[in-house]
Protein backbone atom coordinates (compact mmCIF):
# COMPACT_ATOMS: atom_id res chain seq x y z
CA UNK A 1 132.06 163.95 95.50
CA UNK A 2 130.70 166.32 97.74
CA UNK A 3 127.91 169.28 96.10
CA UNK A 4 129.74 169.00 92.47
CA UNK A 5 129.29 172.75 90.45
CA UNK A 6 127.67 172.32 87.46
CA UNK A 7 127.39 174.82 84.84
CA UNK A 8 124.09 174.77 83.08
CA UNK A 9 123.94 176.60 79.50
CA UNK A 10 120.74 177.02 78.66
CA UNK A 11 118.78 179.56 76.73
CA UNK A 12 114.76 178.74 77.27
CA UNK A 13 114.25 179.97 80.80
CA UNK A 14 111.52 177.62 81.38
CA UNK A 15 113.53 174.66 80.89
CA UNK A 16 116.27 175.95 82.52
CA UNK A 17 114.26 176.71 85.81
CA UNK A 18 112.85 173.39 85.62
CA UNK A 19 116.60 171.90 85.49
CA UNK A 20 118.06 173.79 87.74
CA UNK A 21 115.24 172.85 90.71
CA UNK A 22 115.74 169.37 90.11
CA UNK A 23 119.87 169.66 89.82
CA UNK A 24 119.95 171.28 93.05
CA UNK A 25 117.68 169.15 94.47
CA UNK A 26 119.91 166.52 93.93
CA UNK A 27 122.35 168.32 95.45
CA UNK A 28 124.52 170.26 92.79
CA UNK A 29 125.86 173.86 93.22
CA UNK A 30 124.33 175.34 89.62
CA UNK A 31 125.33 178.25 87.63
CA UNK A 32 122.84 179.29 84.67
CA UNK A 33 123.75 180.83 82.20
CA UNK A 34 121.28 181.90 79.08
CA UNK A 35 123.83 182.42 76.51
CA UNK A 36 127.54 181.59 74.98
CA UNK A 37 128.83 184.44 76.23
CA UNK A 38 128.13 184.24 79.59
CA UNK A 39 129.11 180.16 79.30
CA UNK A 40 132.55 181.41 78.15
CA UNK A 41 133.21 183.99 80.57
CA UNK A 42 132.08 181.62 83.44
CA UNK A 43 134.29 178.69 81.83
CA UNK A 44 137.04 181.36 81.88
CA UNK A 45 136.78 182.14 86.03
CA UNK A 46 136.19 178.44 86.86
CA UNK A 47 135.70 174.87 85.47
CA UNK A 48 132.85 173.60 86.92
CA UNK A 49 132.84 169.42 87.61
CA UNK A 50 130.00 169.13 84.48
CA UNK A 51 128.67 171.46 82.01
CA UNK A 52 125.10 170.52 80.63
CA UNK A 53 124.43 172.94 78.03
CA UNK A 54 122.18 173.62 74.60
CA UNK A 55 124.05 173.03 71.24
CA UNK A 56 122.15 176.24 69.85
CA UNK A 57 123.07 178.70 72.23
CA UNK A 58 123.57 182.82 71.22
CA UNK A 59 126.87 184.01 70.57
CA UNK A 60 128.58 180.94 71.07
CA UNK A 61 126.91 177.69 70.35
CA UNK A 62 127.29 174.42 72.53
CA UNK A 63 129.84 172.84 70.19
CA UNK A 64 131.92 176.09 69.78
CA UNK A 65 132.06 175.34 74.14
CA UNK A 66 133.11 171.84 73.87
CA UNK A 67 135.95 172.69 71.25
CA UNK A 68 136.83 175.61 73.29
CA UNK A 69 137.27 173.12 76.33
CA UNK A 70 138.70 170.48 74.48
CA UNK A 71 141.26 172.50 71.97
CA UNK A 72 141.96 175.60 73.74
CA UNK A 73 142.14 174.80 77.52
CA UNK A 74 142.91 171.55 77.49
CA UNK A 75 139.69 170.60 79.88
CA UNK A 76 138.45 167.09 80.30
CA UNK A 77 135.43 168.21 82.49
CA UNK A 78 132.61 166.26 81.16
CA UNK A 79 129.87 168.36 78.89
CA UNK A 80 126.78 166.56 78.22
CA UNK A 81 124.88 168.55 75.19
CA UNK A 82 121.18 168.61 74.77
CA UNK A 83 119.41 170.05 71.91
CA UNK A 84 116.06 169.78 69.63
CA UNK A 85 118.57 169.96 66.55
CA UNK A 86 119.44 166.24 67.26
CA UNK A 87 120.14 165.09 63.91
CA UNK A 88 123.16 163.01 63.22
CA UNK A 89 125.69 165.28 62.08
CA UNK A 90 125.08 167.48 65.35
CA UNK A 91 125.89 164.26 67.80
CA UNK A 92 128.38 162.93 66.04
CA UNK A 93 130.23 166.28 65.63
CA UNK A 94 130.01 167.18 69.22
CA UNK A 95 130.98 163.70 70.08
CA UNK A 96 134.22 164.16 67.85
CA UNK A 97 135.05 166.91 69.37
CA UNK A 98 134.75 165.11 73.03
CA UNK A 99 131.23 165.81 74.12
CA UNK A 100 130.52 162.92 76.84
CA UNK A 101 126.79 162.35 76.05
CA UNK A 102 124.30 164.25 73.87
CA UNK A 103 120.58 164.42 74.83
CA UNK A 104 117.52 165.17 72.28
CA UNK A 105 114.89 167.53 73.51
CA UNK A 106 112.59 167.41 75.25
CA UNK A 107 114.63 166.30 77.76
CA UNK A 108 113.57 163.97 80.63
CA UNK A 109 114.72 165.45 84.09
CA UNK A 110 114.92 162.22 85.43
CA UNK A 111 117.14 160.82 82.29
CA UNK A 112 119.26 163.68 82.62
CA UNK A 113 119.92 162.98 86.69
CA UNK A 114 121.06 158.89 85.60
CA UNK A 115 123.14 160.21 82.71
CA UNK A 116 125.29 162.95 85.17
CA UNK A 117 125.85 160.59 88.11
CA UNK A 118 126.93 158.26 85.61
CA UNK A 119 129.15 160.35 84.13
CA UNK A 120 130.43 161.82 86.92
CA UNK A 121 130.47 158.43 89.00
CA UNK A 122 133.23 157.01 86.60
CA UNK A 123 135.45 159.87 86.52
CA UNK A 124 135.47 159.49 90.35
CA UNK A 125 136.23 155.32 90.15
């Protein structure tokens, strides 16, 4: 897959800077975005290949985006979720609802790199 687009939902710019230098690095077209709202409305112009986003995101939350993908639009994209709220109802609700991985903060750079190639690599096989 040549330079997948990945949309990256994340409100903590800091993190988000950090992630998107390494994701492009790697060799991914990124879109930020620091809220739901902008999430949705970039969801709604184009799918991206992955989204990576925070479960506790303003206006519309990280699971509210996989349901929206999963229920409404009938997407399949893969959405991994990270989040410091990584208690066992969150995962297993945004795994329900077709999440493809879930990620505790602080996240690892690295750990999220192995987790979207693989991800990404078997939806190619």
């Amino acid at each position: 897959m040549n330079d997948p687009r990945l949309l990256l939902a994340e409100d903590d710019e800091m993190l988000a800077s950090l992630l998107r230098y390494r994701l492009e690095k790697e060799g991914y077209l990124v879109e930020w975005v620091s809220d739901g709202r902008a999430m949705k409305e970039s969801l709604e112009r184009t799918l991206p290949d992955i989204v990576v986003s925070d479960v506790l995101m303003p206006y519309f939350s990280g699971i509210e985006m996989v349901d929206y993908l999963r229920n409404e639009i009938k997407s399949s994209i893969p959405v991994i979720l990270i989040s410091t709220a990584g208690n066992e109802t969150n995962v297993l609700n945004a795994f329900e609802l077709g999440a493809d991985d879930f990620i505790a903060k602080p996240v690892s750079p690295s750990e999220l790199m192995v987790r979207i190639h693989k991800i990404l690599k078997t939806r190619v096989a």
